[in-house]
Each structure stands twice: as C-alpha cells, then as structure tokens.
C-alpha atoms as a PDB file:
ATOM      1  CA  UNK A   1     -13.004 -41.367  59.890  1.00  0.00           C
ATOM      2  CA  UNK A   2     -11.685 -44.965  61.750  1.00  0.00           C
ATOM      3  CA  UNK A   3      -8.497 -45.826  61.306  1.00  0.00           C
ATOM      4  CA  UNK A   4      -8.469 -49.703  59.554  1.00  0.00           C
ATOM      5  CA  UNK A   5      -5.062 -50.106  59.256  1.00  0.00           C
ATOM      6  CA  UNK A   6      -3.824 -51.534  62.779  1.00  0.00           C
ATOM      7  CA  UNK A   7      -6.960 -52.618  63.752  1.00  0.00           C
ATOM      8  CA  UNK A   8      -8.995 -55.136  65.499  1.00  0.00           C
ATOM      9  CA  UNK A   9     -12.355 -55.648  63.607  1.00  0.00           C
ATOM     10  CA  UNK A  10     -15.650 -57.674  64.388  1.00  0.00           C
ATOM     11  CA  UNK A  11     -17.687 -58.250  61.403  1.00  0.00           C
ATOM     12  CA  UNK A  12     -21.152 -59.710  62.518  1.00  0.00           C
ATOM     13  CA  UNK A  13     -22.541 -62.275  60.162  1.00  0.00           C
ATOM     14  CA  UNK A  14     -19.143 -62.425  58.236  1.00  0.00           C
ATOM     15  CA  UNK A  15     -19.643 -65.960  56.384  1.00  0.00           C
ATOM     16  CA  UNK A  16     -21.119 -65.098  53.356  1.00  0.00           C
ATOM     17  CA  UNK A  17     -22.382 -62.544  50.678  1.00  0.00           C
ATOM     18  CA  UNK A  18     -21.960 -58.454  52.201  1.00  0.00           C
ATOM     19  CA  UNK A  19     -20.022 -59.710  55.142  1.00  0.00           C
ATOM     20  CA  UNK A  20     -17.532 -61.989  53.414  1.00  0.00           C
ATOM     21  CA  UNK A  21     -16.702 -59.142  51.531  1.00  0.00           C
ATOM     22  CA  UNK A  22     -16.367 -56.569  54.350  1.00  0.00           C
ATOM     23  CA  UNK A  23     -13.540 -59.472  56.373  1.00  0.00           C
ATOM     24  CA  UNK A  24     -11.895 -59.030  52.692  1.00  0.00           C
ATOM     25  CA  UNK A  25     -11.682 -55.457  52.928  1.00  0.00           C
ATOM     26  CA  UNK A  26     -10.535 -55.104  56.247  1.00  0.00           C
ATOM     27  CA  UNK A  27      -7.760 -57.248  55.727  1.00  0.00           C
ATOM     28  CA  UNK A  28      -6.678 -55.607  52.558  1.00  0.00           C
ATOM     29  CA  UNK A  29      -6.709 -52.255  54.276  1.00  0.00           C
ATOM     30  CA  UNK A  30      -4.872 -52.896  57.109  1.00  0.00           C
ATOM     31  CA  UNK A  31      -6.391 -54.403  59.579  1.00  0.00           C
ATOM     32  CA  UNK A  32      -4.291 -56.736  62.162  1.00  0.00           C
ATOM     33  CA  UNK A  33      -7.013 -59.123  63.051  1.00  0.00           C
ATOM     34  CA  UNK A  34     -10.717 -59.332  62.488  1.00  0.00           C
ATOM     35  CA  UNK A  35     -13.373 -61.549  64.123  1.00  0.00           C
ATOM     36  CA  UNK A  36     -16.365 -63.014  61.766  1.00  0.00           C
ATOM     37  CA  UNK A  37     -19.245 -63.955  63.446  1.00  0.00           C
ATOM     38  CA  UNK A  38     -22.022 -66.479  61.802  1.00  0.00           C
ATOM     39  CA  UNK A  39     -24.716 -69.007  63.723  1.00  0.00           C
ATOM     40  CA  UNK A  40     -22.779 -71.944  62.816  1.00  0.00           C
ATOM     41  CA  UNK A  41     -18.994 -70.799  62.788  1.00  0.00           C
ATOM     42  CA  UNK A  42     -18.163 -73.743  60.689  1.00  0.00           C
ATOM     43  CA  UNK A  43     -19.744 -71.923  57.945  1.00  0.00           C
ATOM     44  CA  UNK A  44     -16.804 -69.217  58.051  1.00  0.00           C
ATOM     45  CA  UNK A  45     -14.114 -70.444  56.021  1.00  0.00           C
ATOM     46  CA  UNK A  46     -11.459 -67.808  55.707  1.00  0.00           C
ATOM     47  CA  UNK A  47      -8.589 -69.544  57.567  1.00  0.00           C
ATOM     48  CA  UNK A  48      -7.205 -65.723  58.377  1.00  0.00           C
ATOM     49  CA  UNK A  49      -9.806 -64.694  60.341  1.00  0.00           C
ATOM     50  CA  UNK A  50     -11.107 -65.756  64.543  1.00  0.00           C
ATOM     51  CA  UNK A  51     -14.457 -67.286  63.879  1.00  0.00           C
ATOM     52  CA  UNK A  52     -17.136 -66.893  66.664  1.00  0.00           C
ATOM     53  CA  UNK A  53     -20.857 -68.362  66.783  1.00  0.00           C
ATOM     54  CA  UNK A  54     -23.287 -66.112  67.553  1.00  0.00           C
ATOM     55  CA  UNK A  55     -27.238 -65.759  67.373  1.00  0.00           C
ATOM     56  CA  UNK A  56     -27.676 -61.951  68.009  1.00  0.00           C
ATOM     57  CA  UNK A  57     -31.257 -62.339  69.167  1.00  0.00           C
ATOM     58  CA  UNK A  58     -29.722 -64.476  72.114  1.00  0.00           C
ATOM     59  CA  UNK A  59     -28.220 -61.441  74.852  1.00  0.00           C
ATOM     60  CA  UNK A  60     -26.063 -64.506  76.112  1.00  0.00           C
ATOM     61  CA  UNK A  61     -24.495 -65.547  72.862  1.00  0.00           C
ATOM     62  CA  UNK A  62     -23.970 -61.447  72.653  1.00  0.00           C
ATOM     63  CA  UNK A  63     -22.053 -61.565  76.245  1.00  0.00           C
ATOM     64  CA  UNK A  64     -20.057 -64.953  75.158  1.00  0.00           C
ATOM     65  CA  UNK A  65     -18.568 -62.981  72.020  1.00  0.00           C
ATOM     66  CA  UNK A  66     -18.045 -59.784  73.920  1.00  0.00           C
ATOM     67  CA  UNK A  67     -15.950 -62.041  76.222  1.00  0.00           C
ATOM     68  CA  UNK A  68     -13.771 -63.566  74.104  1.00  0.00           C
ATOM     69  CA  UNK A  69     -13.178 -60.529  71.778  1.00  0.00           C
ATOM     70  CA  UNK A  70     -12.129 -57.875  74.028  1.00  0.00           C
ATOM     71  CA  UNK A  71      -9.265 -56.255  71.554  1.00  0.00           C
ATOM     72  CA  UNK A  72     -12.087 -54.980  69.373  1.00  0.00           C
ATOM     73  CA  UNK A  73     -12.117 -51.514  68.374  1.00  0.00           C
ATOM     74  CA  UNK A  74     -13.930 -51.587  64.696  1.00  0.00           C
ATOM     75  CA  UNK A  75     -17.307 -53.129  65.238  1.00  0.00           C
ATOM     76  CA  UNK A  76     -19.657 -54.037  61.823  1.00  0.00           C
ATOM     77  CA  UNK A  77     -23.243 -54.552  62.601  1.00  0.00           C
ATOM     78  CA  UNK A  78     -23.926 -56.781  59.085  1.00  0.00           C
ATOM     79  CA  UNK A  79     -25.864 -59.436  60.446  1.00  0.00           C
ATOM     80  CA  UNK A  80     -29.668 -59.548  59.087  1.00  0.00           C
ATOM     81  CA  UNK A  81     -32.354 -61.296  57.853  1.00  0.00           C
ATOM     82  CA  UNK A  82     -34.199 -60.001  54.857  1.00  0.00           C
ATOM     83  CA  UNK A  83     -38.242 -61.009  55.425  1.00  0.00           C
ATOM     84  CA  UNK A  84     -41.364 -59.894  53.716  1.00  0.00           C
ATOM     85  CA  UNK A  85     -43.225 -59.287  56.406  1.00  0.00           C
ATOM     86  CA  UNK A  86     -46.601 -56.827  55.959  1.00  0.00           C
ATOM     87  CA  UNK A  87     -47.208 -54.260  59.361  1.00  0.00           C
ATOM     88  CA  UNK A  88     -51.357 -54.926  58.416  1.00  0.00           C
ATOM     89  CA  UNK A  89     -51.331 -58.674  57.036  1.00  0.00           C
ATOM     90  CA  UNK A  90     -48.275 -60.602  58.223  1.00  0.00           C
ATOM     91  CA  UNK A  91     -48.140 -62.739  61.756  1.00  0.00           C
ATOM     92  CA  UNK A  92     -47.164 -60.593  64.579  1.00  0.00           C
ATOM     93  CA  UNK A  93     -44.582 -63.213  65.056  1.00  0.00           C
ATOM     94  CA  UNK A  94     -42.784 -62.323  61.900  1.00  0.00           C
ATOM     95  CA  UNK A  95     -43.030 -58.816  62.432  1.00  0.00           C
ATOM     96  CA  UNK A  96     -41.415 -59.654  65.895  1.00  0.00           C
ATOM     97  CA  UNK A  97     -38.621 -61.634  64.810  1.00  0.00           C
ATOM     98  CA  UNK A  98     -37.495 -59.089  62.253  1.00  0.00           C
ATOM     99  CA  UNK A  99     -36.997 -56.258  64.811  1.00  0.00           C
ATOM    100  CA  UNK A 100     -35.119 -59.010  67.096  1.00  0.00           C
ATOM    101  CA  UNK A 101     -32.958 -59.476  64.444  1.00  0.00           C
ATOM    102  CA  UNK A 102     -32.408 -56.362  62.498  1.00  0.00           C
ATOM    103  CA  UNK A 103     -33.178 -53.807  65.269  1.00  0.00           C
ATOM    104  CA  UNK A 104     -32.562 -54.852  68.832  1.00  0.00           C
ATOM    105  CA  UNK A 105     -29.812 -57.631  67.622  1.00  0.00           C
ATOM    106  CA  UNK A 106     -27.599 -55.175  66.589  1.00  0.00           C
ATOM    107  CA  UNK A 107     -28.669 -52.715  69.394  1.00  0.00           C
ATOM    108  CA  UNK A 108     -27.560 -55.782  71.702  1.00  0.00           C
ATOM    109  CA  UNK A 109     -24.090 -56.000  70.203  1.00  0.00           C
ATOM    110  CA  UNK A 110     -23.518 -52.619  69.852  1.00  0.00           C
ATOM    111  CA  UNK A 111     -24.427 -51.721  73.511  1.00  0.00           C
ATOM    112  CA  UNK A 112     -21.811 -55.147  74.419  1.00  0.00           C
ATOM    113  CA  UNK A 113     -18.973 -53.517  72.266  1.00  0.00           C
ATOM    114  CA  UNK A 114     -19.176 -49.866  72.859  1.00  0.00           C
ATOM    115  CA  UNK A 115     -16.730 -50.074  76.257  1.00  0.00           C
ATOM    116  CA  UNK A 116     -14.518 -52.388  75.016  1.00  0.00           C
ATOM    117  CA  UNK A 117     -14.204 -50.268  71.773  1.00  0.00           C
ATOM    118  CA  UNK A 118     -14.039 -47.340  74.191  1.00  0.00           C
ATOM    119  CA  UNK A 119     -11.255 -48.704  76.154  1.00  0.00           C
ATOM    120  CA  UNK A 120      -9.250 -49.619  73.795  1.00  0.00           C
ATOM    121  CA  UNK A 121      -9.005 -46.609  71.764  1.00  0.00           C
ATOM    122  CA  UNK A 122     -11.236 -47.048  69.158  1.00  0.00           C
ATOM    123  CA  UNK A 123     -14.538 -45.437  67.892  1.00  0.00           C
ATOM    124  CA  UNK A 124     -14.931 -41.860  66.279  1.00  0.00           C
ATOM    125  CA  UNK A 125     -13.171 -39.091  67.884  1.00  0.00           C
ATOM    126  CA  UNK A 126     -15.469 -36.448  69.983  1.00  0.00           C
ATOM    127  CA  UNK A 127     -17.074 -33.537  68.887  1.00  0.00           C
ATOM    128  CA  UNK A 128     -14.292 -31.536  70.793  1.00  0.00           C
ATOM    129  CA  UNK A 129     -11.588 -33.505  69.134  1.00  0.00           C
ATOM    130  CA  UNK A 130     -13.054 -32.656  65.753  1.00  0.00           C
ATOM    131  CA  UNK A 131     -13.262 -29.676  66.609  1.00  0.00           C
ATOM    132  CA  UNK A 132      -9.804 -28.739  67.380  1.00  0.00           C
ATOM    133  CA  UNK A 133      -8.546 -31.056  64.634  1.00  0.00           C
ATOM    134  CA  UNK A 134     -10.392 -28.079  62.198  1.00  0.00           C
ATOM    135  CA  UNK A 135      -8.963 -25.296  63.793  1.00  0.00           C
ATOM    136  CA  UNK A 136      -5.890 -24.428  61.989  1.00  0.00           C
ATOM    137  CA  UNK A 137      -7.428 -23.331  58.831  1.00  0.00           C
ATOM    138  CA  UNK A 138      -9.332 -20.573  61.228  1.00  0.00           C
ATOM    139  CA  UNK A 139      -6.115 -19.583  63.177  1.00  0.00           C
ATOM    140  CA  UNK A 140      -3.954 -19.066  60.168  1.00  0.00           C
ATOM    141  CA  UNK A 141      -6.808 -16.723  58.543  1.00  0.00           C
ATOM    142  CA  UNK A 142      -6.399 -14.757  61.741  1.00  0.00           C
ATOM    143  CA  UNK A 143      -2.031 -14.731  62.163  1.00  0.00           C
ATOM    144  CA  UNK A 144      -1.906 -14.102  58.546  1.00  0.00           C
ATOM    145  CA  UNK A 145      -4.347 -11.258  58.236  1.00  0.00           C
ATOM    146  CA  UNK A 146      -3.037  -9.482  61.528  1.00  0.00           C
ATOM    147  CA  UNK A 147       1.115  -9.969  60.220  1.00  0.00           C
ATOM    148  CA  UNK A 148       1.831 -10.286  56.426  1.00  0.00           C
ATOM    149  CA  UNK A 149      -1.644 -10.088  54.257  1.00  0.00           C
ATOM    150  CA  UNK A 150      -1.688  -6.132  55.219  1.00  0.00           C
ATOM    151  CA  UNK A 151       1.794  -5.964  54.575  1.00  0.00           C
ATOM    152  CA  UNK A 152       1.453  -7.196  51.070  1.00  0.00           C
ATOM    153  CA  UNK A 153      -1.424  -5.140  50.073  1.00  0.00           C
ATOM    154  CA  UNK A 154      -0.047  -2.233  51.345  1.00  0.00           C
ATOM    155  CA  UNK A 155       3.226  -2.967  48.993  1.00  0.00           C
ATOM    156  CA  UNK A 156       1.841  -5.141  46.230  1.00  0.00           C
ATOM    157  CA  UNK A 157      -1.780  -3.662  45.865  1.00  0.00           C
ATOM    158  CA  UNK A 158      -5.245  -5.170  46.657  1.00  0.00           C
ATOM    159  CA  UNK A 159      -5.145  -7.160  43.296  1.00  0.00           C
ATOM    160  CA  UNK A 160      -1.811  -8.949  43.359  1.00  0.00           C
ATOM    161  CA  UNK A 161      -2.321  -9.979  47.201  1.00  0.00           C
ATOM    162  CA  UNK A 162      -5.902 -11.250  47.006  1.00  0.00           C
ATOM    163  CA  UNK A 163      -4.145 -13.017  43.825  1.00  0.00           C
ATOM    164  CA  UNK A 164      -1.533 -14.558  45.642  1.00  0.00           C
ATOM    165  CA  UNK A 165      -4.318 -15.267  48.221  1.00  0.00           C
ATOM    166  CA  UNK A 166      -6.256 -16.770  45.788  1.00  0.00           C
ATOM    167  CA  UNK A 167      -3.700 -19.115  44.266  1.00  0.00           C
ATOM    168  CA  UNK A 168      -2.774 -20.312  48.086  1.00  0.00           C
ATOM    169  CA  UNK A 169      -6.288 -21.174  48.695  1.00  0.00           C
ATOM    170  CA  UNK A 170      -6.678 -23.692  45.506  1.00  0.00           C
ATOM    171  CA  UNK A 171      -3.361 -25.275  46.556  1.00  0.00           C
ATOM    172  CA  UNK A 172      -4.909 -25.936  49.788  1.00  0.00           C
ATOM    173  CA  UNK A 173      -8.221 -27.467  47.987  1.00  0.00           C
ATOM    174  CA  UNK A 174      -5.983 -29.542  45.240  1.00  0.00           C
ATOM    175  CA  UNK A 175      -3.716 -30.744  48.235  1.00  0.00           C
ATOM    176  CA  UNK A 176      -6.474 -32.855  49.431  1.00  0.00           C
ATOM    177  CA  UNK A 177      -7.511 -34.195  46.340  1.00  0.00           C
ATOM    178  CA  UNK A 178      -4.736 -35.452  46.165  1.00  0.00           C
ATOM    179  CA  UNK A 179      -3.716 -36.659  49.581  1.00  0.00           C
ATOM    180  CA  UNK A 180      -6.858 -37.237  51.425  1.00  0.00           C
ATOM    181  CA  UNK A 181      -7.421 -41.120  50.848  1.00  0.00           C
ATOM    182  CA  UNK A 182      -9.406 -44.135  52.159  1.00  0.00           C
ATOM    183  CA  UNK A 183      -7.144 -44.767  54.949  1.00  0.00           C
ATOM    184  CA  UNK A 184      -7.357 -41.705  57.450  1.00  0.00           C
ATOM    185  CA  UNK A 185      -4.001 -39.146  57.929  1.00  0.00           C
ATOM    186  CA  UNK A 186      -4.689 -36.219  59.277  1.00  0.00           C
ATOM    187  CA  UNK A 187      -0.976 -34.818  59.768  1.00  0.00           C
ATOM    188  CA  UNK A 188       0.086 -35.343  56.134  1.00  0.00           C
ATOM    189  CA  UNK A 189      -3.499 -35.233  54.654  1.00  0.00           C
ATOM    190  CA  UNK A 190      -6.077 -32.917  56.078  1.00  0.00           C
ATOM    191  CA  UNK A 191      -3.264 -30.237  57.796  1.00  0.00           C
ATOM    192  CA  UNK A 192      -1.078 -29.020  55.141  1.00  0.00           C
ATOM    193  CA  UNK A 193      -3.922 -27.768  53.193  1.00  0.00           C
ATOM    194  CA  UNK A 194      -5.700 -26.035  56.076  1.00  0.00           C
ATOM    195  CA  UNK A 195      -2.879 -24.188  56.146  1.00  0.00           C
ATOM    196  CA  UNK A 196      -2.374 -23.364  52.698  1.00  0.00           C
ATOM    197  CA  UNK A 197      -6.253 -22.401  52.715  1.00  0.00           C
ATOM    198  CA  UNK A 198      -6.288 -20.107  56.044  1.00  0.00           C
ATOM    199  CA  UNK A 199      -3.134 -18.204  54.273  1.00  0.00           C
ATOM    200  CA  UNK A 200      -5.460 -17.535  51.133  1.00  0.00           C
ATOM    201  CA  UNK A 201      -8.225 -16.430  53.104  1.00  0.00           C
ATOM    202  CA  UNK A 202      -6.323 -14.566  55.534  1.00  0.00           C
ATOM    203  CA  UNK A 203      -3.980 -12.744  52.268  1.00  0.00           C
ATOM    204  CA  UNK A 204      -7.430 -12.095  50.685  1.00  0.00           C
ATOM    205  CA  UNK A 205      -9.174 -10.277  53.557  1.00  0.00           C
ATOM    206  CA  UNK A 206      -7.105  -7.169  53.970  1.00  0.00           C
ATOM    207  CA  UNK A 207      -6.969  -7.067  49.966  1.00  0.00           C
ATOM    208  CA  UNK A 208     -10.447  -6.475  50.238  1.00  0.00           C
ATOM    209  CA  UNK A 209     -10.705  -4.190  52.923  1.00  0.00           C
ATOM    210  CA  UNK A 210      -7.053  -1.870  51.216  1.00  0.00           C
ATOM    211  CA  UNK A 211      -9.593  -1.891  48.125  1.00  0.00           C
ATOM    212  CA  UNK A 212     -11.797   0.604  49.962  1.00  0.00           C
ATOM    213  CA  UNK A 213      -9.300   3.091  50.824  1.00  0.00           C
ATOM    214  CA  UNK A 214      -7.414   3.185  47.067  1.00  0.00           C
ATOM    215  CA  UNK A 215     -10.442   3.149  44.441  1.00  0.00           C
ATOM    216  CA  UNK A 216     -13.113   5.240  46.967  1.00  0.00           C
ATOM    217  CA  UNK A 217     -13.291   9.257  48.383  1.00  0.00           C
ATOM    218  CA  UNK A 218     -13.104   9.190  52.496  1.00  0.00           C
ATOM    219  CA  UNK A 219     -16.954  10.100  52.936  1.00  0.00           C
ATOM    220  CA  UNK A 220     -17.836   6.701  50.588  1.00  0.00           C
ATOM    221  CA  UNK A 221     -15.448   4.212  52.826  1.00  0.00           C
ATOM    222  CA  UNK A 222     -18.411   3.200  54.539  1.00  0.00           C
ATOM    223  CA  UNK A 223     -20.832   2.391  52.173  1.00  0.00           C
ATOM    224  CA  UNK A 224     -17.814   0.734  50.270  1.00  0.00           C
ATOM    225  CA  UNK A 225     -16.791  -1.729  53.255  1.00  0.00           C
ATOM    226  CA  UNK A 226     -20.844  -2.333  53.749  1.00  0.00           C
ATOM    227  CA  UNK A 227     -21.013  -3.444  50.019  1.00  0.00           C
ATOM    228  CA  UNK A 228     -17.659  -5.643  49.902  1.00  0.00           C
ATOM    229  CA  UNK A 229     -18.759  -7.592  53.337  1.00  0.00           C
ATOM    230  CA  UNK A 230     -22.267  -7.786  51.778  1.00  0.00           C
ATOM    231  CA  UNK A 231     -20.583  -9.413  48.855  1.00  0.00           C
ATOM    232  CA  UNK A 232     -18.741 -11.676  50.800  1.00  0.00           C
ATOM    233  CA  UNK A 233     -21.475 -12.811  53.172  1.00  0.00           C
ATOM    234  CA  UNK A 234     -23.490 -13.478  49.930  1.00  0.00           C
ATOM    235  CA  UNK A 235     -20.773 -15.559  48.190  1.00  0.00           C
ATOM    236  CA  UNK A 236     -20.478 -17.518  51.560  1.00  0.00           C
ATOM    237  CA  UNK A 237     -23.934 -18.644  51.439  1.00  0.00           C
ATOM    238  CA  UNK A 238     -23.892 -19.518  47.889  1.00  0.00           C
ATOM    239  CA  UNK A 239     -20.790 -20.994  47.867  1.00  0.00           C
ATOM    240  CA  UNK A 240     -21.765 -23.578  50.742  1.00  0.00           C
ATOM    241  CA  UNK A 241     -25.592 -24.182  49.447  1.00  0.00           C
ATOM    242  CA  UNK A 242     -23.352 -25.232  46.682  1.00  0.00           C
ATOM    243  CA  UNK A 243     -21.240 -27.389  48.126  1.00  0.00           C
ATOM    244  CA  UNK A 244     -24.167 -28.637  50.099  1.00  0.00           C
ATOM    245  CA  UNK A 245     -26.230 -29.723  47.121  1.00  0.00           C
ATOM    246  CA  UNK A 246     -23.313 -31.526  45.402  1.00  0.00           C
ATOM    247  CA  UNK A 247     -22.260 -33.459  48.513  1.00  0.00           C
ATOM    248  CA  UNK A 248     -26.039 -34.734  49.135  1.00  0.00           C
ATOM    249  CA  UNK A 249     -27.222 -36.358  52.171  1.00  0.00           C
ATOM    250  CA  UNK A 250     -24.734 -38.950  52.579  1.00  0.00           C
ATOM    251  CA  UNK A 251     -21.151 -38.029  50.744  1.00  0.00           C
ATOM    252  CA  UNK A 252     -18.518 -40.083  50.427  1.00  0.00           C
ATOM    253  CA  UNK A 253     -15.032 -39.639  49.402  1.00  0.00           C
ATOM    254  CA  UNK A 254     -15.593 -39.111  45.874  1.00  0.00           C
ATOM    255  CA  UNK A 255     -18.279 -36.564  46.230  1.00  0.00           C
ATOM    256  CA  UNK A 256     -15.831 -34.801  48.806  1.00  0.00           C
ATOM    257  CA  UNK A 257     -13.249 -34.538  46.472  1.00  0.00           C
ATOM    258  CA  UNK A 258     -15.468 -33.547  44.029  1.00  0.00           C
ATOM    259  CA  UNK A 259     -16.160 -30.505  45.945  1.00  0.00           C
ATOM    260  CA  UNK A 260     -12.330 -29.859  46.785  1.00  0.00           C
ATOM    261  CA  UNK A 261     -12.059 -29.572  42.654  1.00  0.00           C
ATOM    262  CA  UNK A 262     -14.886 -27.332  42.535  1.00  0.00           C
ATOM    263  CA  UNK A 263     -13.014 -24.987  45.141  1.00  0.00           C
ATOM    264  CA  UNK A 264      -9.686 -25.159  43.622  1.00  0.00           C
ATOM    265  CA  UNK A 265     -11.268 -24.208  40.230  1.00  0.00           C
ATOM    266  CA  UNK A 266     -13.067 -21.303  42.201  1.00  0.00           C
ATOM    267  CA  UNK A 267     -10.021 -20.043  43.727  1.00  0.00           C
ATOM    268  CA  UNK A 268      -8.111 -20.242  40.314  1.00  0.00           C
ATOM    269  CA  UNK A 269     -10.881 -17.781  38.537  1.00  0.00           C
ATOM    270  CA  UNK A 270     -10.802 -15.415  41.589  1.00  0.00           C
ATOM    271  CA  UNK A 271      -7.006 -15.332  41.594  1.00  0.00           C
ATOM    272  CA  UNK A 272      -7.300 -14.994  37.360  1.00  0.00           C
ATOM    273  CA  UNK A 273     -10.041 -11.610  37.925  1.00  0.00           C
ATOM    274  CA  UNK A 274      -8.158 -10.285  40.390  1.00  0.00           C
ATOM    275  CA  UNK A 275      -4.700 -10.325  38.449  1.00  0.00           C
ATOM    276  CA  UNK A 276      -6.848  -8.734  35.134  1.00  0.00           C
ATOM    277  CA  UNK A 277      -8.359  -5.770  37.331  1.00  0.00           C
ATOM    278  CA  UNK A 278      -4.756  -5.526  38.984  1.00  0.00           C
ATOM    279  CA  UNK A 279      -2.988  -4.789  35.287  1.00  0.00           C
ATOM    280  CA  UNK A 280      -5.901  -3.010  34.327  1.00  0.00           C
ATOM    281  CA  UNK A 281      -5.969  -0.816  37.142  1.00  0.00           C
ATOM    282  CA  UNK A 282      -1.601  -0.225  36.409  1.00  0.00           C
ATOM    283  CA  UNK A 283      -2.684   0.213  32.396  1.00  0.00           C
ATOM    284  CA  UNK A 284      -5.262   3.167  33.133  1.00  0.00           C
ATOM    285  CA  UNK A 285      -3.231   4.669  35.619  1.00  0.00           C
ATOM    286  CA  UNK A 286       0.307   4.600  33.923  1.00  0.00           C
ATOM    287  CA  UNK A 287       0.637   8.841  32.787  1.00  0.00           C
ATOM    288  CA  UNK A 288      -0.109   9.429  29.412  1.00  0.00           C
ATOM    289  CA  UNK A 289       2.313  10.916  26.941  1.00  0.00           C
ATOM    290  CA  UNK A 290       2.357  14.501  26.168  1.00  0.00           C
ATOM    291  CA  UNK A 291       0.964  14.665  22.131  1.00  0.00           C
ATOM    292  CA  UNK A 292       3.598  16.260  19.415  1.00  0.00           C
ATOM    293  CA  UNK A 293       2.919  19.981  18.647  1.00  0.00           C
ATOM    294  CA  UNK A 294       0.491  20.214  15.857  1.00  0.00           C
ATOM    295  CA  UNK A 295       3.257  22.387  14.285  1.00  0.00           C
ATOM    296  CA  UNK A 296       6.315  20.993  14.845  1.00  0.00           C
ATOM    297  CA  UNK A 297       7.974  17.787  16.615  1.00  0.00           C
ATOM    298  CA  UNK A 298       9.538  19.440  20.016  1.00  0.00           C
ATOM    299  CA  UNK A 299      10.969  22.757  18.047  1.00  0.00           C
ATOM    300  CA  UNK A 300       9.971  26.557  18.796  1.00  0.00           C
ATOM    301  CA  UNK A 301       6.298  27.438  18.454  1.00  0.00           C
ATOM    302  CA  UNK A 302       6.256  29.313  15.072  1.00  0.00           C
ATOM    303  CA  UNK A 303       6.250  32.673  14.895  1.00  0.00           C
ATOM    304  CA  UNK A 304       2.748  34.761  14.032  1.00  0.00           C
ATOM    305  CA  UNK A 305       2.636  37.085  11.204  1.00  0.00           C
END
C-alpha cells in the first residue's frame, strides 16, 4: 500500500467531479503537495494545489508536465472522457478518440512518470520486498516450535498449549483490526501481530504432534500423525477458500478486516475446544475413590457364622 502522507501527488484531470475529490483526499491524508492537471488550468480552482494544463492525447503536453513535476511519486490516472461510441455502428473516429483518451492517454503519462516516481522513491514495493516484509509470521512459527511450544506441551499438556496457542493467534488477528488503517505502518501495524500469530501457530504445532504420543499405543503413532496432518492440511484449504470467497476479487480494507474478525473468532473457538477436552481429559483421568464396604464404613470385615 503507498504511503500518502508525505507525498507528492499528480492527479490527472483534477478540476472537477472524481478528480476534485481525489486532490481533497490527498490533502486530507497527508500529502505535502499535489499537482492537478485539467485542459484549461484556469478551470482548477483549489488555491492549495500546482495547476498544470495538459491534453493527454498530445505526447508533448505529456513531456511538458513530466518536466515541470519531477517530485512526483503518487501518480492518478483520472482523466477520461465518457462516449457512447458502438464497435459495429459508431464512426471509426469516435472509436479512435476514446482509446486516445482513455487507453493510450493514460498509457502516455504513466510511461512519462514511472522513472521519476522510480527515482524518487515512490511506487509499490517489489515482489521481494513484500516478500520479506511477510516473513516474520513464518520465522516465529519455526523459533517457537523448535524452543518453547515443545517445552510447554511437554509440561502443560497438548490442550492447555495449543490453548495458549490459540489465544496468541486471535490477538495477532484482532491486533490488526485494530491497527491496520488507511494510512500504511508496517512497524506498528502489520508486525506486532505477525508475531503474535507465528507464536500461536508455532505453540499449536507440537500440541498437536505431543497429542499422538499421550492418547495413542506406539504401533498407532503413525496412522495418528497421518490423520492429525490430514486434518490440518484440510482445515488449511478450507480455511483460505474461505477467506478467499469473503475477500472477493478486489478487497479493500473493510473486507480485510472483515476476514481478520473471522480469524480471531476462529482462533477463540479452537482455544475454547481445546481448554474443554484439556479438563475433560484431567476429569476422566483424576483416580476414582475406593467405594465404602457394603458392611461397614472403614471397620473390620464382619465375622462369618
């Protein structure tokens, strides 16, 4: 996600209507200085904003803006026309001068922008970037599993750890519901709960895997750890066609933290079923008392005539 706040912003066809609007919201998020672009930059009347004329179907008038905006790093491709024009009926003309304006205008200015935005630090970051940026959720599954998570199971019991696991994991979830915002921070936003959410996972794993060796014979440890991976790999694919089918084909941030809820609650019932098996399992294995003699209450068995 760009960073608005700090930034310099070119909003093509900025004068009026969607555009307007989108200079607004810039400047209410953040953004130091923002350049509004119209065919006649009289037309632009925000006094805040640098106004520019420019005619994206002209690759000159493209250059001239480039030129004299070369702080950019947010660029807004808004400018359009909206025509009726028919692919079977309409002049070829028509047809023509919508893709100069809609397609190759904006394919013009992005092309002009791309190495200034480039240079100066803006854009998306790259794949590798956003990869590493996701990695500490992974790594703490691994340091946790290897140090403590066996450690607990081994003193707690499967069902209190993968509890504890549990609970850690919709922390994570809740923490960016309620920190993740508009305005991208990854350090105080996105981080804290990958690392709340790699400890649950990584406290959960060995849980599972101690389950095998308390509640199963030796010669069934196999087929046990073949059914709880089975289990798992199952839930993982469900679990993410879910996720998948509430985010749709274009999420935003609502339907993103709609999906964090959905996790948290999901963590919260695992953590709830595994602390009812783990009491259960202490209730049926606590000894039972020895019953009073039929015959007397701890005295002498009676003697036989």
């Amino acid at each position: 996600m760009t960073r608005v706040e700090g930034s310099v912003a070119l909003v093509t066809g900025g004068s009026r209507g969607l555009g307007k609007a989108l200079v607004h919201e810039l400047y209410e998020r953040g953004a130091k200085r923002v350049y509004a672009t119209a065919r006649d930059a009289r037309t632009i009347t925000d006094d805040r904003v640098v106004a520019l004329p420019l005619e994206i179907t002209d690759p000159a008038a493209v250059a001239a803006v480039a030129e004299r905006a070369p702080d950019v790093t947010i660029l807004v491709n808004n400018a359009a026309m909206f025509g009726a024009a028919s692919f079977l009926d309409s002049p070829v003309e028509d047809i023509r001068r919508e893709f100069e304006t809609n397609f190759y205008g904006p394919l013009s200015v992005t092309r002009a922008f791309a190495p200034i935005i480039e240079r100066n630090g803006g854009g998306h970051d790259s794949v590798l970037m956003a990869g590493l940026c996701l990695a500490p959720g992974p790594l703490m599954v691994v340091v946790v599993s290897l140090t403590v998570g066996g450690r607990l199971t081994r003193r707690l019991g499967p069902g209190p750890t993968a509890a504890i696991g549990a609970l850690s994991f919709a922390l994570g979830a809740a923490s960016w519901v309620w920190r993740i915002g508009p305005i991208p921070d990854y350090a105080a936003g996105l981080l804290p709960g990958q690392f709340l959410t790699g400890t649950g996972v990584g406290l959960v794993l060995p849980s599972l895997s101690g389950v095998v060796g308390q509640v199963l014979p030796d010669h069934r440890w196999g087929a046990g750890s073949s059914m709880i991976n089975t289990a798992r790999q199952v839930g993982t694919v469900l679990g993410t066609a879910i996720l998948v089918l509430g985010y749709g084909s274009a999420p935003g941030l609502a339907r993103f933290r709609a999906g964090w809820i959905l996790l948290a609650a999901a963590a919260l019932a695992a953590g709830l079923t595994a602390s009812m098996l783990s009491l259960r399992k202490q209730h049926d294995t606590q000894p039972s008392h020895l019953a009073p003699d039929a015959e007397g209450v701890g005295g002498p068995p009676a003697a036989g005539h």
